[in-house]
N, C-alpha and C. Protein backbone atom coordinates (compact mmCIF):
# COMPACT_ATOMS: atom_id res chain seq x y z
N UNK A 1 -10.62 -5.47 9.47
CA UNK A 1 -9.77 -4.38 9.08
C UNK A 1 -9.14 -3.77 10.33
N UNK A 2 -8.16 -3.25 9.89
CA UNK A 2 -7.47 -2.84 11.37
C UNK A 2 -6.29 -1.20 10.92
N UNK A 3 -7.49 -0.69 11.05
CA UNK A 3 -7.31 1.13 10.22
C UNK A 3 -5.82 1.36 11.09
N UNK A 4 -5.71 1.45 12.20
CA UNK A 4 -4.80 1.71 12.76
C UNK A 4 -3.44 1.36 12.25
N UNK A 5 -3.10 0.18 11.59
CA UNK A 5 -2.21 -0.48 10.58
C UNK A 5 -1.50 0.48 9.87
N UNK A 6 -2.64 1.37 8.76
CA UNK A 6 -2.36 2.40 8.09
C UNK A 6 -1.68 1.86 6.48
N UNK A 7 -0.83 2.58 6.00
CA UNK A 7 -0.54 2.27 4.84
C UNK A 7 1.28 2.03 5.22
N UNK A 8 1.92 1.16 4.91
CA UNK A 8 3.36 0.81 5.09
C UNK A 8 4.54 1.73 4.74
N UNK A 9 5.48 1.66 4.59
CA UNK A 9 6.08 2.57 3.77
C UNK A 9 6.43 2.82 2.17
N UNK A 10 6.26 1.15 1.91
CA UNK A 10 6.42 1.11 0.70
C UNK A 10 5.22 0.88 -0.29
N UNK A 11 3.37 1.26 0.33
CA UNK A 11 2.71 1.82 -0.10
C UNK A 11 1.62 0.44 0.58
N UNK A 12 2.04 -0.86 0.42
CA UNK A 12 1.30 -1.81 1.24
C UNK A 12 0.52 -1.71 2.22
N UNK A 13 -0.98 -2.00 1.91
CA UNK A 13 -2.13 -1.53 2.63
C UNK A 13 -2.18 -2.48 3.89
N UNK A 14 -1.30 -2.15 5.04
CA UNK A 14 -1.55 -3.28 5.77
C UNK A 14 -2.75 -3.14 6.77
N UNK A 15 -3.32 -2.18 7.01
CA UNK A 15 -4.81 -2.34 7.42
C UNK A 15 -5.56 -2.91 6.63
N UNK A 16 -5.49 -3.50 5.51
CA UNK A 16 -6.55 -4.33 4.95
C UNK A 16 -5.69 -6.27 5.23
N UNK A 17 -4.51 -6.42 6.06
CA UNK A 17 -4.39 -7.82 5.63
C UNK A 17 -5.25 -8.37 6.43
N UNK A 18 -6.10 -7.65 7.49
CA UNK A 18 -7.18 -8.59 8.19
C UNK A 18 -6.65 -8.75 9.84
N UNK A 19 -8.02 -9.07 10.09
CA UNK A 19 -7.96 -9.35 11.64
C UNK A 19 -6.93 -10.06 12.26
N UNK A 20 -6.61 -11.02 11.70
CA UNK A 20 -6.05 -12.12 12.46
C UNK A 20 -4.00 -12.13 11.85
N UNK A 21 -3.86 -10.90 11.47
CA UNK A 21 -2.71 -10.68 10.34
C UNK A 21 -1.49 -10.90 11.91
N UNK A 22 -0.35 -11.73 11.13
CA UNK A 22 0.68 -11.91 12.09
C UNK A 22 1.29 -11.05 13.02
N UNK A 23 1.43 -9.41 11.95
CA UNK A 23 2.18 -8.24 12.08
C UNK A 23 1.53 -7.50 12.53
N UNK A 24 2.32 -6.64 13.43
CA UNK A 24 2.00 -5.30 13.81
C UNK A 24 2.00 -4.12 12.57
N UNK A 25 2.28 -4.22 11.43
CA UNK A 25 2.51 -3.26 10.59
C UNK A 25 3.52 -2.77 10.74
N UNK A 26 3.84 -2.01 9.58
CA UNK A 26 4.86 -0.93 9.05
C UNK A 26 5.06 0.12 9.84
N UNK A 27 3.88 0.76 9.68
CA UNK A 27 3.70 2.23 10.61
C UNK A 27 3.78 2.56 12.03
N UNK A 28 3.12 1.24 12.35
CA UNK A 28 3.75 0.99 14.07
C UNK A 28 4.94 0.30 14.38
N UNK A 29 5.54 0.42 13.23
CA UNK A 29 7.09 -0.63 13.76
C UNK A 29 6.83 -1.95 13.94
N UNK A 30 6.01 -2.60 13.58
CA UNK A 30 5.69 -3.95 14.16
C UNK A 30 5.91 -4.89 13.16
N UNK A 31 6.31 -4.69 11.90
CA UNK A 31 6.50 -5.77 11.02
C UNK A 31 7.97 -6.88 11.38
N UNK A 32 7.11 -8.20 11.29
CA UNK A 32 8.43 -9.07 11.56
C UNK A 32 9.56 -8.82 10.51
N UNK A 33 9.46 -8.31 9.42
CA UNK A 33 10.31 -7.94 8.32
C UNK A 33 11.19 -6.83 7.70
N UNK A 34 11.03 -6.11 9.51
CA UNK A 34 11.29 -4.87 9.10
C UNK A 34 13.23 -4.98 8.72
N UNK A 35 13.60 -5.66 9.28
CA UNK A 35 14.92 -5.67 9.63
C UNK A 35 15.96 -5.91 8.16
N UNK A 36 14.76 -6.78 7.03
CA UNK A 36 15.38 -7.43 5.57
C UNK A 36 14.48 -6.26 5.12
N UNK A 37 13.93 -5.23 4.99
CA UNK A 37 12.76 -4.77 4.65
C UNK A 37 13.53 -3.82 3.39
N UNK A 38 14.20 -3.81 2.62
CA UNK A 38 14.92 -2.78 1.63
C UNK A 38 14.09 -1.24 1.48
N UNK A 39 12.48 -1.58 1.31
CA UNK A 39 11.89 0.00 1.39
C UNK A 39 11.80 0.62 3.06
N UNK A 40 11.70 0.13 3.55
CA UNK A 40 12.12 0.33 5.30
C UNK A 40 13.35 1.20 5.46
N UNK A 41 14.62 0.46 5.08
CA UNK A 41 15.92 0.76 4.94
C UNK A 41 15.87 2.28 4.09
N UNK A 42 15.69 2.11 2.91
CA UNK A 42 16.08 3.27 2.11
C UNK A 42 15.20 4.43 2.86
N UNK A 43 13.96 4.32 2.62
CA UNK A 43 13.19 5.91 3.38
C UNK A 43 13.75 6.53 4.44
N UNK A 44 14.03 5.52 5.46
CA UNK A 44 14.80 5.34 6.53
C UNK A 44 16.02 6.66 6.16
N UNK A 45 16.48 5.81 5.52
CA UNK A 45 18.44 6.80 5.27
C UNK A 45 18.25 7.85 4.31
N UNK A 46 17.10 8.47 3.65
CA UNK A 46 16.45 9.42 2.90
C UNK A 46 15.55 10.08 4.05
N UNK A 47 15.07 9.82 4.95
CA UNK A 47 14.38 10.75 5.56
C UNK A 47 13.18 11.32 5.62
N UNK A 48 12.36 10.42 4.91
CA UNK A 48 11.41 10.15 4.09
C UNK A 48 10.46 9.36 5.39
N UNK A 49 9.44 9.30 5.44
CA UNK A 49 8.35 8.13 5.96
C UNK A 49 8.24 7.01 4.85
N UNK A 50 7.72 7.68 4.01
CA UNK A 50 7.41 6.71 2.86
C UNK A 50 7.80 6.76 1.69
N UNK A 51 7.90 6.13 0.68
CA UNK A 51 7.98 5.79 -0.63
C UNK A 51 7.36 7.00 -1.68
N UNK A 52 6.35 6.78 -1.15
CA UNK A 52 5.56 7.81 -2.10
C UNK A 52 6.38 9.42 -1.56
N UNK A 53 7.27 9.43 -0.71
CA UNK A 53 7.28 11.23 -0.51
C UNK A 53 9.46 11.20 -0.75
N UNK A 54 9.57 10.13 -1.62
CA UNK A 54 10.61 10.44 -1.71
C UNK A 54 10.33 10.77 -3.24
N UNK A 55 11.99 11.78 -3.22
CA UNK A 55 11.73 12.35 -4.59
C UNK A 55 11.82 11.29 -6.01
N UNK A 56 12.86 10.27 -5.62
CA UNK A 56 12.69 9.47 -6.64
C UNK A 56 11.77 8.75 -6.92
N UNK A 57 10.40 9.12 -7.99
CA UNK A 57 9.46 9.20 -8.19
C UNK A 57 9.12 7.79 -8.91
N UNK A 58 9.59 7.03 -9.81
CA UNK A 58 9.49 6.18 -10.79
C UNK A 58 10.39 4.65 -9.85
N UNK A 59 10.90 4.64 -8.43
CA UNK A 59 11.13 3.69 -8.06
C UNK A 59 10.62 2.31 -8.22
N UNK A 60 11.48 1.45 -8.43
CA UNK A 60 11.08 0.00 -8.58
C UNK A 60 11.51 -1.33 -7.27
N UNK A 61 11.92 -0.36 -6.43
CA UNK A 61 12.95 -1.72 -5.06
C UNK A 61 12.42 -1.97 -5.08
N UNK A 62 12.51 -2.77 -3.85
CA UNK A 62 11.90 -4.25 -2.92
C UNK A 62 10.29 -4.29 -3.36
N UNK A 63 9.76 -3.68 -2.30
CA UNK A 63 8.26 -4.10 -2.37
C UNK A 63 7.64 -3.35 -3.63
N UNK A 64 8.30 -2.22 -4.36
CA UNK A 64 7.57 -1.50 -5.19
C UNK A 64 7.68 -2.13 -6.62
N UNK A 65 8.45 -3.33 -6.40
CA UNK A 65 8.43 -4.40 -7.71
C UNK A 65 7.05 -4.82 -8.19
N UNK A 66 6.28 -5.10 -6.94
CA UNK A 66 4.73 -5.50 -7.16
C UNK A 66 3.97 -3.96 -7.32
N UNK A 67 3.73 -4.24 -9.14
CA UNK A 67 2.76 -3.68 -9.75
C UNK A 67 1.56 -2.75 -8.67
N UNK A 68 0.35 -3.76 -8.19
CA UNK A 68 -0.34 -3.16 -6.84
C UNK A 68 0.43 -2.11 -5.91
N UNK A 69 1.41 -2.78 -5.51
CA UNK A 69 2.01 -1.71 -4.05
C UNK A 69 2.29 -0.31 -4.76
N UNK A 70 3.18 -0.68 -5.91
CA UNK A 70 3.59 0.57 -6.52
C UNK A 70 2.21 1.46 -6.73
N UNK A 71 1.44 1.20 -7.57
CA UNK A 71 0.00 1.80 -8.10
C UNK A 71 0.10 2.31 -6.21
N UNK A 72 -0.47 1.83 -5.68
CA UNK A 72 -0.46 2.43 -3.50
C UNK A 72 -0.01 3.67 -3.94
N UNK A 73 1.66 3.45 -3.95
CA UNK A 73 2.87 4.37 -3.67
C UNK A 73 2.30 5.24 -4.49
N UNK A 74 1.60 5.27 -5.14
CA UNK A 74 2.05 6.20 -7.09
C UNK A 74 0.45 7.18 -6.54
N UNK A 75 -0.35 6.35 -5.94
CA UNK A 75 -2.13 6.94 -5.59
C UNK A 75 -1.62 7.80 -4.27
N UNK A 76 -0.80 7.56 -3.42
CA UNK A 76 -0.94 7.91 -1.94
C UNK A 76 0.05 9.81 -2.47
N UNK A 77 1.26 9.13 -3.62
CA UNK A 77 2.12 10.82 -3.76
C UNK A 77 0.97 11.72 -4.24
N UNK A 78 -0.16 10.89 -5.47
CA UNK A 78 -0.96 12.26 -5.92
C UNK A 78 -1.96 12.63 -5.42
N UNK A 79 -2.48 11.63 -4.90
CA UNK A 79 -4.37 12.08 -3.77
C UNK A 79 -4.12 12.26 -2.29
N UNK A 80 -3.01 11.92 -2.13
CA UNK A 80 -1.92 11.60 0.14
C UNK A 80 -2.79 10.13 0.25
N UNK A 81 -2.08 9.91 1.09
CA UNK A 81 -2.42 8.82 1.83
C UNK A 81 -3.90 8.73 2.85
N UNK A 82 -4.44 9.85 3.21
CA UNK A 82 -5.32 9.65 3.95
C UNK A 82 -6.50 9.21 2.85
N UNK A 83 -6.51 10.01 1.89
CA UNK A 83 -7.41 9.70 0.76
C UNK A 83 -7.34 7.99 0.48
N UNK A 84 -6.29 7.17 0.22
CA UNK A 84 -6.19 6.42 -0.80
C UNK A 84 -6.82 5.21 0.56
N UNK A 85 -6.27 5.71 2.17
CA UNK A 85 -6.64 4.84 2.94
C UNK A 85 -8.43 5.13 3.35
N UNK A 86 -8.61 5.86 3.21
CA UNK A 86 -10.23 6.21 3.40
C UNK A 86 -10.85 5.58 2.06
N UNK A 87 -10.60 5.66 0.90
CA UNK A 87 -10.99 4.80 -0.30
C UNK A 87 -10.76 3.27 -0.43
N UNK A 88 -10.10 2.85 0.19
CA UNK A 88 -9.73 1.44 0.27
C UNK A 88 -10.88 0.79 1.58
N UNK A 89 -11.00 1.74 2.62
CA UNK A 89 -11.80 1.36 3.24
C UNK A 89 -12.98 1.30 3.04
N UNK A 90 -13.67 2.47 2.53
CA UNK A 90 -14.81 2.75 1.65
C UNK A 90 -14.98 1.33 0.58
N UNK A 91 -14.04 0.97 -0.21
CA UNK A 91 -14.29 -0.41 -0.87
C UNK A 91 -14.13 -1.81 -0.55
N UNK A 92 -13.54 -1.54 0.28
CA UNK A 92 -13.80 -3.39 0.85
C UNK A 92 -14.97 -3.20 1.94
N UNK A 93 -15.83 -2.34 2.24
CA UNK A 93 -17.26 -2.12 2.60
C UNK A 93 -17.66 -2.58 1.88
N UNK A 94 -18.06 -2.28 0.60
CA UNK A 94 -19.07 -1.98 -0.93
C UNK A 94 -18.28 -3.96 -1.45
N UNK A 95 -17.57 -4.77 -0.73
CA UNK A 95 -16.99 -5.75 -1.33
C UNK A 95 -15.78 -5.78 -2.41
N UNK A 96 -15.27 -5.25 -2.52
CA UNK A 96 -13.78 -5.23 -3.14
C UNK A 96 -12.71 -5.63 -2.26
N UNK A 97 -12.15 -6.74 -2.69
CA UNK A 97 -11.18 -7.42 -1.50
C UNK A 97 -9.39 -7.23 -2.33
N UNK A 98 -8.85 -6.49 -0.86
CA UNK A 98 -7.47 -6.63 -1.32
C UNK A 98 -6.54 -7.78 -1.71
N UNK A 99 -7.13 -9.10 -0.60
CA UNK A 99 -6.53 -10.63 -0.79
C UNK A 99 -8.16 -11.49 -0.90
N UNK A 100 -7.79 -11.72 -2.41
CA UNK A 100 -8.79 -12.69 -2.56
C UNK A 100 -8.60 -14.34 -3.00
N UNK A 101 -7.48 -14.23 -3.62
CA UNK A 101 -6.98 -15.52 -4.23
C UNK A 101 -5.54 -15.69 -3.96
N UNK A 102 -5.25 -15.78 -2.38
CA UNK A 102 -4.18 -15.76 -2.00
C UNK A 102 -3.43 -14.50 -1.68
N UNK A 103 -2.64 -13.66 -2.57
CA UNK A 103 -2.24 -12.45 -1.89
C UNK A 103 -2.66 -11.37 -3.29
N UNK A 104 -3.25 -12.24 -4.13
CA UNK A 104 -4.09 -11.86 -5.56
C UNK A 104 -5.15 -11.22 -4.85
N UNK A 105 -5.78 -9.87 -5.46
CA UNK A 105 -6.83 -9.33 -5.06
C UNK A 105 -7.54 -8.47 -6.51
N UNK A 106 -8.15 -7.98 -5.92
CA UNK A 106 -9.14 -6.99 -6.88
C UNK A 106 -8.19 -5.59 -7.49
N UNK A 107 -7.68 -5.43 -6.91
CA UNK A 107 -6.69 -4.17 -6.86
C UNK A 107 -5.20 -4.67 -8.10
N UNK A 108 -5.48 -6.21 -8.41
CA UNK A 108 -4.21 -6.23 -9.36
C UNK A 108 -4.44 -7.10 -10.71
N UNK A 109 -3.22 -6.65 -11.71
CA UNK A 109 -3.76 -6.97 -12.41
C UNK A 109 -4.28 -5.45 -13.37
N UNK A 110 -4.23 -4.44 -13.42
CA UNK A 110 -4.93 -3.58 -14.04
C UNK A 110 -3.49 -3.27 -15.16
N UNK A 111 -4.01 -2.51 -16.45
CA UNK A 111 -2.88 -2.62 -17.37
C UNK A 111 -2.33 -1.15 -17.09
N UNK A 112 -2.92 -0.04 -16.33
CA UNK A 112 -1.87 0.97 -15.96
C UNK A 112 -2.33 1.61 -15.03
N UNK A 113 -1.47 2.49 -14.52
CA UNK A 113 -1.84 3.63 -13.32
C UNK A 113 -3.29 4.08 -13.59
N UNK A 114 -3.39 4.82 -14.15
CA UNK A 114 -4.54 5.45 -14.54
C UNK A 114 -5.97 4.39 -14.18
N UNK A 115 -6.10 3.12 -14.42
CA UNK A 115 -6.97 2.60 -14.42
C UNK A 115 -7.00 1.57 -13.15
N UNK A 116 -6.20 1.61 -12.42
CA UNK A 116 -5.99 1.36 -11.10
C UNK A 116 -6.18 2.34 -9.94
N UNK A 117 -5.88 3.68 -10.54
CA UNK A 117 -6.43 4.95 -9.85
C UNK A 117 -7.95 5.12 -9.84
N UNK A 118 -8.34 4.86 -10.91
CA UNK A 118 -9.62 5.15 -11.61
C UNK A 118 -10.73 3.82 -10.10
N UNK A 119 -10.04 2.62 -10.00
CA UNK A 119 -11.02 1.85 -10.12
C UNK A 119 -10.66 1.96 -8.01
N UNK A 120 -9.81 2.50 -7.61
CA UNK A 120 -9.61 2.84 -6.50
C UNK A 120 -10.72 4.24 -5.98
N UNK A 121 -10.58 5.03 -6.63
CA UNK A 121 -11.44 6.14 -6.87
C UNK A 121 -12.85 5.76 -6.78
N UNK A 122 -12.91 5.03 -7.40
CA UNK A 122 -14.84 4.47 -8.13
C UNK A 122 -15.30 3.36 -6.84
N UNK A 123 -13.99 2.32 -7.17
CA UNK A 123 -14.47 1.24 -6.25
C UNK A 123 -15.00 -0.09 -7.37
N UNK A 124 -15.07 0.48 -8.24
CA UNK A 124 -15.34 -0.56 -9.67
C UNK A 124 -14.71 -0.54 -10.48
């Protein structure tokens, strides 16, 4: 894990992609992708850090297409971000893996907010 990573802008937990992860992250400017990055861009020209603190609340761009990231974005506007990154860490301790079956993890897959909050919260 590599806490320092932090959470991206468009809610992507990149302190959990692991030790050996290509990127510098989001938060440190280090993503090779920043440049095609559409949630990068928009916060960017909104003024915003992140996704989650812009007002348009129900967004679907680039990265917030994936179900998971969004649920991120949607956990980090109502609990902040320090919470959702201290809980994520707290669960891939206890074994809950963000990439387990490729870029498939434990975290997706749930049928709504609520129960993706719930199991972020719990850890189960």
């Amino acid at each position: 894990m590599r806490t320092e990573l932090k959470i991206a802008r468009c809610g992507l937990a990149c302190a959990l992609c692991g030790e050996n992860a290509r990127c510098g992250g989001c938060g440190l400017e280090g993503c090779p992708d920043a440049g095609s990055c559409e949630n990068r861009r928009c916060s960017m020209e909104k003024g915003v850090g992140h996704c989650y603190e812009c007002p348009e609340e129900g967004c679907r761009k680039g990265m917030l297409s994936n179900p998971r990231i969004f649920g991120f974005s949607a956990f980090a506007r109502k609990y902040g971000e320090e919470r959702l990154l201290s809980c994520l860490i707290r669960n891939e301790a206890a074994g809950v893996r963000y990439h387990r079956d490729g870029l498939k993890g434990d975290y997706d897959g749930f049928p709504d907010l609520n129960a993706l909050f719930r199991f972020i919260l719990e850890g189960k």
